[in-house]
N, C-alpha and C. Protein backbone atom coordinates (compact mmCIF):
# COMPACT_ATOMS: atom_id res chain seq x y z
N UNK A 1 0.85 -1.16 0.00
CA UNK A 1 0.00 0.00 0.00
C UNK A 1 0.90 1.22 0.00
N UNK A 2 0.62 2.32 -1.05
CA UNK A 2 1.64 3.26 -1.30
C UNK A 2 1.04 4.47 0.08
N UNK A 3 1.65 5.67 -0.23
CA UNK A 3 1.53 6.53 0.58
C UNK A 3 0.24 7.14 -0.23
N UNK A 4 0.33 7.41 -0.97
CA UNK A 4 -0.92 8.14 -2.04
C UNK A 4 -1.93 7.56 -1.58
N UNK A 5 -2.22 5.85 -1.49
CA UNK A 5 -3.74 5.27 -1.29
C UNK A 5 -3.90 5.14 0.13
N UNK A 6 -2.57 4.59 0.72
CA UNK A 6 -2.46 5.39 2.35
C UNK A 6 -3.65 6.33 3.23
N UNK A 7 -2.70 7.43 2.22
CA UNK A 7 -3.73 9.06 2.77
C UNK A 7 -4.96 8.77 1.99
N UNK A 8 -5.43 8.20 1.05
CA UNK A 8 -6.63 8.19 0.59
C UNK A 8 -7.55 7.62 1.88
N UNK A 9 -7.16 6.45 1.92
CA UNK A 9 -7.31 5.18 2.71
C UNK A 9 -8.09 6.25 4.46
N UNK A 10 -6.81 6.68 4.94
CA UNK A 10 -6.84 7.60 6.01
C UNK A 10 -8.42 8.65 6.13
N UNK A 11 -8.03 9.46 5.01
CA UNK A 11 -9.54 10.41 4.78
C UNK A 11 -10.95 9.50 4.50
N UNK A 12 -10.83 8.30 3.59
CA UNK A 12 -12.33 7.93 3.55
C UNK A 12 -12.64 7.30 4.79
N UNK A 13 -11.58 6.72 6.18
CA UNK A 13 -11.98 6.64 7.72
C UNK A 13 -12.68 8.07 8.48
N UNK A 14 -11.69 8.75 7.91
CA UNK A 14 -12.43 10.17 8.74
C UNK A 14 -13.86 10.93 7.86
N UNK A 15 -13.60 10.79 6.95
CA UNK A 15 -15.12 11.14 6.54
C UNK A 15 -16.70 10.28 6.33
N UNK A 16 -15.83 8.83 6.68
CA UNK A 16 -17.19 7.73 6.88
C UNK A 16 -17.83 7.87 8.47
N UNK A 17 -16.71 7.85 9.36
CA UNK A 17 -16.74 8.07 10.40
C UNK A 17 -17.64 9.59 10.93
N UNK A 18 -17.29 10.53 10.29
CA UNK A 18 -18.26 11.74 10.51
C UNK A 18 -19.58 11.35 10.23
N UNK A 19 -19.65 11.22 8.31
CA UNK A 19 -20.92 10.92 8.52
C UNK A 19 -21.93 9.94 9.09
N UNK A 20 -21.21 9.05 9.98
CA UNK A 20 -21.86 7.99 10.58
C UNK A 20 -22.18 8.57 12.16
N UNK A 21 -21.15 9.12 12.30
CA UNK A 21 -22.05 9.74 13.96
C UNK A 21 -22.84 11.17 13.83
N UNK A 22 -22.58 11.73 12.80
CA UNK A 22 -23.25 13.19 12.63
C UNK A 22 -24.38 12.77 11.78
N UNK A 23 -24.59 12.19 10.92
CA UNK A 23 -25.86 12.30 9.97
C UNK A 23 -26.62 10.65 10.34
N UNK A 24 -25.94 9.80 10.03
CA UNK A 24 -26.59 8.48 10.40
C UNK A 24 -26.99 7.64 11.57
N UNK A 25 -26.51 8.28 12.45
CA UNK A 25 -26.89 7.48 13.55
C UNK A 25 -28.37 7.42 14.32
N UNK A 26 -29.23 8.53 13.97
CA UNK A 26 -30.49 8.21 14.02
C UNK A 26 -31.63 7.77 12.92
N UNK A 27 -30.51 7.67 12.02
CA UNK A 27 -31.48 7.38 10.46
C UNK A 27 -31.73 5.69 10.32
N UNK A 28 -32.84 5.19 10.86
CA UNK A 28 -33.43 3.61 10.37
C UNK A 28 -34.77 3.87 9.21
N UNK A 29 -34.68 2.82 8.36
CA UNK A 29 -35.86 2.11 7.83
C UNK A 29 -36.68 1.26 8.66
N UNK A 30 -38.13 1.78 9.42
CA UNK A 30 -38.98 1.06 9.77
C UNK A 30 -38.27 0.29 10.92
N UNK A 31 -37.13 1.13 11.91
CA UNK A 31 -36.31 0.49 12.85
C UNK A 31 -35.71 -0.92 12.50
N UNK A 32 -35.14 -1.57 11.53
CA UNK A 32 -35.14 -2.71 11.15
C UNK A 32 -33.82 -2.53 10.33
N UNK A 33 -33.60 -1.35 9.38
CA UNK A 33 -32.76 -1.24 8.99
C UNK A 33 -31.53 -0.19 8.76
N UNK A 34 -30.64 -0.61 9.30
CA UNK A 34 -29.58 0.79 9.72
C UNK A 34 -28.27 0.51 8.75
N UNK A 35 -27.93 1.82 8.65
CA UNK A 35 -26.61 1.92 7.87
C UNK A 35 -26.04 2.13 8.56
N UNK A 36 -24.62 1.18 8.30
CA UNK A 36 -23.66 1.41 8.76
C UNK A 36 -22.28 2.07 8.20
N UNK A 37 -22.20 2.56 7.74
CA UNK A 37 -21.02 3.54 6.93
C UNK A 37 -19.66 3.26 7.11
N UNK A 38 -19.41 3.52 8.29
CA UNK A 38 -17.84 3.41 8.98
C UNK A 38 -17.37 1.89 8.78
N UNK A 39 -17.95 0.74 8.55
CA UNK A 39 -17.41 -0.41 8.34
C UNK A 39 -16.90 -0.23 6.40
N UNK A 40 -17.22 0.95 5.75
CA UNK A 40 -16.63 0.85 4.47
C UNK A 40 -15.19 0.71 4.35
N UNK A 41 -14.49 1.48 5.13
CA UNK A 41 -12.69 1.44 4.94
C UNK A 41 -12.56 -0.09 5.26
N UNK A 42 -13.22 -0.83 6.15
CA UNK A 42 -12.76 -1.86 6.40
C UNK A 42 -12.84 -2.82 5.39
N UNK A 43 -14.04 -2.85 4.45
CA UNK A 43 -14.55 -3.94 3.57
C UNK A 43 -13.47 -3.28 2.42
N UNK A 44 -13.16 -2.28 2.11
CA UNK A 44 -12.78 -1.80 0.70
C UNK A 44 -11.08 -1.54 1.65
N UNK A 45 -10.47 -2.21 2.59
CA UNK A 45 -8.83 -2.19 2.67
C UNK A 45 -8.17 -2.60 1.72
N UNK A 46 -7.17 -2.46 1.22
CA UNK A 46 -6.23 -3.60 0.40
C UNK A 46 -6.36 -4.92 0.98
N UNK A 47 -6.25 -5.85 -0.42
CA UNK A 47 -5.98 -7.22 0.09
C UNK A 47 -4.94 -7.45 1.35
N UNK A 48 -3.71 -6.70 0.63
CA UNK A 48 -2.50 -7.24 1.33
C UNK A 48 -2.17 -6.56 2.52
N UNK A 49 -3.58 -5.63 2.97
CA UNK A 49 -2.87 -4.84 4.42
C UNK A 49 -3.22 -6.43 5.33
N UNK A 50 -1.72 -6.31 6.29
CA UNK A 50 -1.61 -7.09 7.66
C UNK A 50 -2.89 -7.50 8.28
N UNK A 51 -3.59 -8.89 8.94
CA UNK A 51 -4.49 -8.52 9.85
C UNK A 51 -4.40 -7.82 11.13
N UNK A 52 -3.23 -7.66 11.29
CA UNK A 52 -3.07 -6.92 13.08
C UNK A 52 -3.25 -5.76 12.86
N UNK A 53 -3.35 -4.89 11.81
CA UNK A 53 -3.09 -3.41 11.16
C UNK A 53 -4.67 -3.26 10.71
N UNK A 54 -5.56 -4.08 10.60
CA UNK A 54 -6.85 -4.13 10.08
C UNK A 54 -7.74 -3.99 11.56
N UNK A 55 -7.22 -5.54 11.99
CA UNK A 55 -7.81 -5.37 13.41
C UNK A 55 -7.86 -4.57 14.63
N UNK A 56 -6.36 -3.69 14.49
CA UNK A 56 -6.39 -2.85 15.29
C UNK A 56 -7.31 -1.10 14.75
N UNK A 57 -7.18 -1.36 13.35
CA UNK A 57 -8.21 -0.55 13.08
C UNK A 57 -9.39 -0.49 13.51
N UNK A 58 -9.54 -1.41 12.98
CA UNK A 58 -11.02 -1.80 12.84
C UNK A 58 -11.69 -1.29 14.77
N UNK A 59 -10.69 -1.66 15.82
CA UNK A 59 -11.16 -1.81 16.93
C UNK A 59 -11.14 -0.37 17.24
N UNK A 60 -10.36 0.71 16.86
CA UNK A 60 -10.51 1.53 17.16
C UNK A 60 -11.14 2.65 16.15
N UNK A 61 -11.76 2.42 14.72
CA UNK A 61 -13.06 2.46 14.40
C UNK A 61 -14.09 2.37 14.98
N UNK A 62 -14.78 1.06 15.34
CA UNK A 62 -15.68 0.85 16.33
C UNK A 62 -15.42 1.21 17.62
N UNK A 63 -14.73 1.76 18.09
CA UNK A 63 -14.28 2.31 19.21
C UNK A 63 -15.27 3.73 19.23
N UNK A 64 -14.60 4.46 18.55
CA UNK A 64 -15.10 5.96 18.17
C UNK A 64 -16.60 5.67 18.04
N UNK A 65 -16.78 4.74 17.20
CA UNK A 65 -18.36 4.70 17.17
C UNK A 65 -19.05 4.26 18.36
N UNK A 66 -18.44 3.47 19.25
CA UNK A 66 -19.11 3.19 20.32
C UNK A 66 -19.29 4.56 21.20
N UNK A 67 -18.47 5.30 21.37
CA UNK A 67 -18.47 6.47 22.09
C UNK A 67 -19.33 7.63 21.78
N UNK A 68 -19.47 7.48 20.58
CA UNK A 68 -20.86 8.68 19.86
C UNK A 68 -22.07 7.47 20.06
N UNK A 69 -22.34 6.20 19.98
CA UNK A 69 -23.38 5.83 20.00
C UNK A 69 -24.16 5.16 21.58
N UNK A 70 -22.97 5.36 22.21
CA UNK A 70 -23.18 4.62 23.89
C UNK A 70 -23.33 3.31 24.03
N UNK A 71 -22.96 2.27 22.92
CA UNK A 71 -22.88 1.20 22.83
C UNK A 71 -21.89 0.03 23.58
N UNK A 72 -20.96 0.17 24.41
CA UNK A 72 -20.30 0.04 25.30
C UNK A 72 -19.48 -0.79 24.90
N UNK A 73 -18.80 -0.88 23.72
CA UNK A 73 -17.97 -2.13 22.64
C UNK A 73 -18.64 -2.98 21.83
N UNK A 74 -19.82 -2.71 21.67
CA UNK A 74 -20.42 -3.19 20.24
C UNK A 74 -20.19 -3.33 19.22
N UNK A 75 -19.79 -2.39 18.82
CA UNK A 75 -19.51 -1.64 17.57
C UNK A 75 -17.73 -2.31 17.36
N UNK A 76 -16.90 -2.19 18.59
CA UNK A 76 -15.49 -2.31 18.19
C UNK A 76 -15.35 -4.12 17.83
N UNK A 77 -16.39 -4.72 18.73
CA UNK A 77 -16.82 -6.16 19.02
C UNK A 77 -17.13 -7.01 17.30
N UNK A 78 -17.99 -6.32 17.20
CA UNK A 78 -18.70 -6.76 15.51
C UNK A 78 -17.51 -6.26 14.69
N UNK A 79 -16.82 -4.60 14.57
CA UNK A 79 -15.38 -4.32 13.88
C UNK A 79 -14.51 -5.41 13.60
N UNK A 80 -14.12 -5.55 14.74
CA UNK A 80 -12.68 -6.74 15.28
C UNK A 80 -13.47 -7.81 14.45
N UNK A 81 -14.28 -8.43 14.48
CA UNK A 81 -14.88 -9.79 14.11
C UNK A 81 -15.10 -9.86 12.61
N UNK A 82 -15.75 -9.10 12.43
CA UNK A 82 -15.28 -9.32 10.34
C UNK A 82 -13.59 -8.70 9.89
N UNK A 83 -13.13 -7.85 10.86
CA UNK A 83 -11.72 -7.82 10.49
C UNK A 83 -10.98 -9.09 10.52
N UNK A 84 -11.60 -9.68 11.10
CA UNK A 84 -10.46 -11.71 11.64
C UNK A 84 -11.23 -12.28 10.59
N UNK A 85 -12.44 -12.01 10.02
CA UNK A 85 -13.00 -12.61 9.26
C UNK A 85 -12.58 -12.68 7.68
N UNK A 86 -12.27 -11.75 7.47
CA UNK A 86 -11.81 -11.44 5.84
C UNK A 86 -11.28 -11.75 5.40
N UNK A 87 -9.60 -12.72 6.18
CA UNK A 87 -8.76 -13.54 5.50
C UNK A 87 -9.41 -15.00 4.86
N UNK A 88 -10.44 -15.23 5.98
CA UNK A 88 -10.72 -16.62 5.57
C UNK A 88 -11.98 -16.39 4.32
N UNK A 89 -12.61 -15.08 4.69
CA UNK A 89 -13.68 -14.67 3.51
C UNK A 89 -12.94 -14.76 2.04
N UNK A 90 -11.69 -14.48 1.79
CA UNK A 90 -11.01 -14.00 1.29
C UNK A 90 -10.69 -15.74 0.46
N UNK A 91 -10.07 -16.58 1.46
CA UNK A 91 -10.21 -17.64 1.07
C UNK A 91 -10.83 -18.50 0.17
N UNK A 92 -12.00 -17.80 0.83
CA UNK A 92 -13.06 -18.71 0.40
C UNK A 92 -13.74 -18.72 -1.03
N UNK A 93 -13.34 -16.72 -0.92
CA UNK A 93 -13.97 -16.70 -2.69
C UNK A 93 -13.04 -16.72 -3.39
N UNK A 94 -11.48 -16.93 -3.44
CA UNK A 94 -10.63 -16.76 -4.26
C UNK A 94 -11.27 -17.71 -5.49
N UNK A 95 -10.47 -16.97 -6.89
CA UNK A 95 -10.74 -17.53 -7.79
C UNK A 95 -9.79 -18.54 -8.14
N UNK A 96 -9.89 -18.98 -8.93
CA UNK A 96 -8.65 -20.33 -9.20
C UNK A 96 -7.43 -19.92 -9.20
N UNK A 97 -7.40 -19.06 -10.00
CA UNK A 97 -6.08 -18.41 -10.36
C UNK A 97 -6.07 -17.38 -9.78
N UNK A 98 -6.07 -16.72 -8.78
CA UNK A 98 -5.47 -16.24 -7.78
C UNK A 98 -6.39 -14.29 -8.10
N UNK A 99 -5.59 -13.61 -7.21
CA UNK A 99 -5.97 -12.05 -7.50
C UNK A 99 -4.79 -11.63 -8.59
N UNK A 100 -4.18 -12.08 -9.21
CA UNK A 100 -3.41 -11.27 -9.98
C UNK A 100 -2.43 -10.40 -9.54
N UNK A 101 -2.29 -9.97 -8.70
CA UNK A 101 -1.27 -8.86 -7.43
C UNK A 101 -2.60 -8.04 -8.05
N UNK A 102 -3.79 -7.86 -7.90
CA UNK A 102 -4.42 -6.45 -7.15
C UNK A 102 -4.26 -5.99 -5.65
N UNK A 103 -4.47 -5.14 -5.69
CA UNK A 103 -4.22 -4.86 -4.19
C UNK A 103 -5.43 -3.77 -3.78
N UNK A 104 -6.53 -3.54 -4.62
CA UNK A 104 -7.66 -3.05 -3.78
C UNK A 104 -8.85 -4.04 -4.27
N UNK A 105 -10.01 -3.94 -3.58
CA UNK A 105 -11.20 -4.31 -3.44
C UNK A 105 -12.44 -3.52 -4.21
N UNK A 106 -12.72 -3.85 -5.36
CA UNK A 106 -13.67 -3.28 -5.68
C UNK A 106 -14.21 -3.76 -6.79
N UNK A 107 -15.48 -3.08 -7.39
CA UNK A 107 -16.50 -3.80 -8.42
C UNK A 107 -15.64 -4.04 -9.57
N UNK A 108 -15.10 -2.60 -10.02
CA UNK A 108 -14.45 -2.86 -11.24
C UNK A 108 -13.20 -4.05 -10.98
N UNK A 109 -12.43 -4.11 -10.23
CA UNK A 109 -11.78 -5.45 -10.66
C UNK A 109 -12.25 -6.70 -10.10
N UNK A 110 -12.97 -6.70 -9.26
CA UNK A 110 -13.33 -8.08 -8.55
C UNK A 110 -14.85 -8.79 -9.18
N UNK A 111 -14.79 -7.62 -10.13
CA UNK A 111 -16.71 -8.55 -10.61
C UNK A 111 -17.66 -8.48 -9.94
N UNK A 112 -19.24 -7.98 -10.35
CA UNK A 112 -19.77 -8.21 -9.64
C UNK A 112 -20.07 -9.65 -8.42
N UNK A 113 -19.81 -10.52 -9.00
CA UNK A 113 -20.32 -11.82 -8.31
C UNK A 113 -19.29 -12.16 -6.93
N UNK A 114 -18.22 -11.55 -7.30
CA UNK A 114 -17.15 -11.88 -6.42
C UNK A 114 -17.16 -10.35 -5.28
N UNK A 115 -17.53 -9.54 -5.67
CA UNK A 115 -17.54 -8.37 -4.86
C UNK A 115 -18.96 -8.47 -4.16
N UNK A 116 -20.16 -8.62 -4.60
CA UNK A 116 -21.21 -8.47 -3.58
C UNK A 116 -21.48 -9.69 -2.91
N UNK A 117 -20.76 -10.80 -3.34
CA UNK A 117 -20.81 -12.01 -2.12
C UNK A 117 -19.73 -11.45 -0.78
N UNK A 118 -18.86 -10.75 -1.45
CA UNK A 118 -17.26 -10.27 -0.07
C UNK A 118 -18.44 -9.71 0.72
N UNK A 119 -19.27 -8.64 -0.07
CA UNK A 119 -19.99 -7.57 0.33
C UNK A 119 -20.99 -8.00 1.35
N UNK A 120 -21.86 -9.10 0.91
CA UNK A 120 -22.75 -9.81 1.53
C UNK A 120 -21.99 -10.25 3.02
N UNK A 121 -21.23 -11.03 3.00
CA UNK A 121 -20.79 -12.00 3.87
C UNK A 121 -20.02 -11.09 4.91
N UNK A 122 -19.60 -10.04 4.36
CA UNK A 122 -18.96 -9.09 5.59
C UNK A 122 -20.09 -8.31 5.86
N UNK A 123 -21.20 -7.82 5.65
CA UNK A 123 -21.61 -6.80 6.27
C UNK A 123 -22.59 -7.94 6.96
N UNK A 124 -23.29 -9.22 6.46
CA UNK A 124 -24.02 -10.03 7.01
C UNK A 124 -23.64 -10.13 8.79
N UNK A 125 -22.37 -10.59 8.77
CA UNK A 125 -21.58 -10.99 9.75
C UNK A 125 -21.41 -10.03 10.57
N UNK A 126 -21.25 -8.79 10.09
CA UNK A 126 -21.09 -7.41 11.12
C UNK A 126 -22.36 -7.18 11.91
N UNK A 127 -23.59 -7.04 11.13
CA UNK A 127 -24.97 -6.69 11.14
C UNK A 127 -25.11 -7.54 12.41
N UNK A 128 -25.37 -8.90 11.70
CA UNK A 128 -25.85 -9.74 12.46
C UNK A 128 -25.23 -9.86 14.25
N UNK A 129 -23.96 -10.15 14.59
CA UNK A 129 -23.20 -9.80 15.48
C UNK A 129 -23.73 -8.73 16.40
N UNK A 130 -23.62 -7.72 15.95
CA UNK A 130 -23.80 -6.23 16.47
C UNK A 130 -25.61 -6.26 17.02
N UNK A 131 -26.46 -6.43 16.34
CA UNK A 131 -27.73 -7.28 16.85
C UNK A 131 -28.21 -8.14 17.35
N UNK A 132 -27.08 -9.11 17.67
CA UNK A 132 -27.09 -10.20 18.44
C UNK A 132 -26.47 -9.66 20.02
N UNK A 133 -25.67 -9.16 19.71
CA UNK A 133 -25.03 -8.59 21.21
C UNK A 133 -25.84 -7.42 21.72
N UNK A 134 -26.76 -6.81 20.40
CA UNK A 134 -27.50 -5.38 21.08
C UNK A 134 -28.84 -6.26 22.29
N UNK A 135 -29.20 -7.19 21.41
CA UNK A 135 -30.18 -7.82 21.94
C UNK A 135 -30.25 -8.51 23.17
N UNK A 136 -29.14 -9.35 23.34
CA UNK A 136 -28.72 -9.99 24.37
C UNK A 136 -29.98 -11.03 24.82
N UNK A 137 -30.20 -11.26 24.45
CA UNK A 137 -31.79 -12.62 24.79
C UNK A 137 -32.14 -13.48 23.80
N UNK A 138 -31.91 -14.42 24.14
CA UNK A 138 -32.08 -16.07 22.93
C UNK A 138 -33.23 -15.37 22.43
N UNK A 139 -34.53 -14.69 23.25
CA UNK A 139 -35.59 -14.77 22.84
C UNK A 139 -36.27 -13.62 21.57
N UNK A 140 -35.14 -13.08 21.28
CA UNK A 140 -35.29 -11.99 20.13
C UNK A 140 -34.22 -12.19 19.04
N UNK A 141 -33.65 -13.34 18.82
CA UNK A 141 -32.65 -13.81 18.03
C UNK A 141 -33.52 -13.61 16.71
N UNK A 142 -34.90 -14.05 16.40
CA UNK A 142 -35.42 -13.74 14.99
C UNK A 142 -35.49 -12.50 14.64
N UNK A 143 -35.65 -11.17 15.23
CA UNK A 143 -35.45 -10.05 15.18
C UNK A 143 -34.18 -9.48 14.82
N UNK A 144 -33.49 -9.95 15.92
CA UNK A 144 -31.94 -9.89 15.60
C UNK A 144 -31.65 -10.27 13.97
N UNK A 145 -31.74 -11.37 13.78
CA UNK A 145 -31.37 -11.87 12.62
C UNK A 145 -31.93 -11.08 11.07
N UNK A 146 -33.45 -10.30 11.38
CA UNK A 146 -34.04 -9.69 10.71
C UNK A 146 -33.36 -8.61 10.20
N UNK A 147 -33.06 -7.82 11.30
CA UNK A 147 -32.71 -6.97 11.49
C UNK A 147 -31.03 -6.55 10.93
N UNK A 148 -30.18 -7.83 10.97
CA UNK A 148 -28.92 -8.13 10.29
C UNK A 148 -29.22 -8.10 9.02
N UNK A 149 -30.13 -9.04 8.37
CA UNK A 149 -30.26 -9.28 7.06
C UNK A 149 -31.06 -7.80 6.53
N UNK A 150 -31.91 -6.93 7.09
CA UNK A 150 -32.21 -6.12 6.60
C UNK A 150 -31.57 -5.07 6.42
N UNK A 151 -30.75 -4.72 7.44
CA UNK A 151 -29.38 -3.63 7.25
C UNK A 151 -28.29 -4.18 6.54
N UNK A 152 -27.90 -5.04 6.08
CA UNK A 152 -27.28 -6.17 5.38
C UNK A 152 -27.39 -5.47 3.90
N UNK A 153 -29.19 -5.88 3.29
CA UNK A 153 -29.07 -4.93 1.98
C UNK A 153 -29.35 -4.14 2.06
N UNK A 154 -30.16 -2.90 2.61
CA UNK A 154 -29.72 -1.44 2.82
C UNK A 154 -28.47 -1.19 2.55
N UNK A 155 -27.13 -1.67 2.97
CA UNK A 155 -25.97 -1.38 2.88
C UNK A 155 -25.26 -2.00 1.56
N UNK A 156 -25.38 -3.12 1.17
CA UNK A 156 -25.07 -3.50 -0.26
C UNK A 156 -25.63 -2.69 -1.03
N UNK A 157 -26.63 -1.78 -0.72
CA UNK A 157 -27.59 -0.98 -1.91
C UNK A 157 -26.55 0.41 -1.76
N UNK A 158 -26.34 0.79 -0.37
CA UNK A 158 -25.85 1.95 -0.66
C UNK A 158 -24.12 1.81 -0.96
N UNK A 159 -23.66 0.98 -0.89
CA UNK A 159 -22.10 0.30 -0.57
C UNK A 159 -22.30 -0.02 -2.44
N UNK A 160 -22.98 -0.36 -2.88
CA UNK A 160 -23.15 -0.70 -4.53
C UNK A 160 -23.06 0.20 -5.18
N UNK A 161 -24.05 1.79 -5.19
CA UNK A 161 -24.06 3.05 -5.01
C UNK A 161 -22.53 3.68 -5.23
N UNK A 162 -21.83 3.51 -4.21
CA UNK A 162 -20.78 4.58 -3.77
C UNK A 162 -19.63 3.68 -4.83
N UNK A 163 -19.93 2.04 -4.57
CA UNK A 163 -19.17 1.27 -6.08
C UNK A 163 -18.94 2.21 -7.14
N UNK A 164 -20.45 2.43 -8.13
CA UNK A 164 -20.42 2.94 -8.70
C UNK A 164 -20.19 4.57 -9.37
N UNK A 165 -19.88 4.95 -8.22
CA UNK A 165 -19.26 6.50 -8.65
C UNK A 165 -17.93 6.39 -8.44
N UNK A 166 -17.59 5.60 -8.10
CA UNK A 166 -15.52 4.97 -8.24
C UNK A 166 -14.93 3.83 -9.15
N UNK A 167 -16.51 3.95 -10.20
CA UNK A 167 -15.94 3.12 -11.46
C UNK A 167 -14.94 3.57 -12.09
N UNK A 168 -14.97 4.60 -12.70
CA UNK A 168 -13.70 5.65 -13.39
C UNK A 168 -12.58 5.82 -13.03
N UNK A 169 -12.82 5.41 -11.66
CA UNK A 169 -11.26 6.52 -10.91
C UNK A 169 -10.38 5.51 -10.62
């Protein structure tokens, strides 16, 4: 990862991060479905950044967000957990023949089919998590789960979205 995509890298944390505690944090669909913004730097890192350099992001990402949202490590909890997750996600969808040395994440080189399954399976896993721990009771796990899968595509819709205005660039 050069210094150029670095500082890129750097600013789209601080400006996902704003707009996730300043504009989004009271914005649901029908309480069921929430965006989550600030998990974008994480899904769209380079392949080849370190996991200890992801994870420690990631924790202090969700960190910040826990502190604007009063969530008491939720947020850094579900972070950390698709950050450990992505190598093996990563695994799993590789193609036969490998990534080619790319070194970012996105529609235009990864295809649709291969980018909104990454897409799926990491924000699934975040969602879900983060609603499972908000909930804390076996007895609202279908809610929970609703509630994952429904902020799940809300976020592939808007995460697809923001894809597409970084086709060009």
């Amino acid at each position: 990862m050069g210094s150029g995509s670095t500082f890129r890298w750097i600013l789209t944390v601080i400006f996902t991060l704003l707009i996730q505690v300043l504009f989004l944090r009271d914005l649901t669909i029908a309480y069921f479905a929430f965006c989550f913004l600030y998990v974008w730097p994480l899904i769209k890192a380079p392949i080849d950044t370190p996991p200890a350099y992801l994870m420690l992001g990631a924790f202090v990402l969700g960190w910040i967000v826990d502190v604007f949202y009063n969530t008491h490590g939720m947020h850094a909890f579900a972070s950390v957990f698709i950050a450990s997750l992505r190598s093996p996600i990563f695994r799993l969808l590789t193609p036969a023949n490998g990534y080619d040395e790319r070194s970012s994440v996105s529609l235009q080189e990864m295809r649709p089919l291969w980018f909104f399954s990454y897409l799926f399976l990491m924000l699934f896993c975040h969602h879900t998590l983060l609603f499972l721990l908000e909930a804390s009771d076996f007895e609202l796990v279908g809610i929970s789960l609703l509630r994952g899968l429904s902020s799940c595509l809300l976020g592939i819709l808007v995460f697809g979205i923001l894809e597409l205005f970084n086709l060009n660039k």
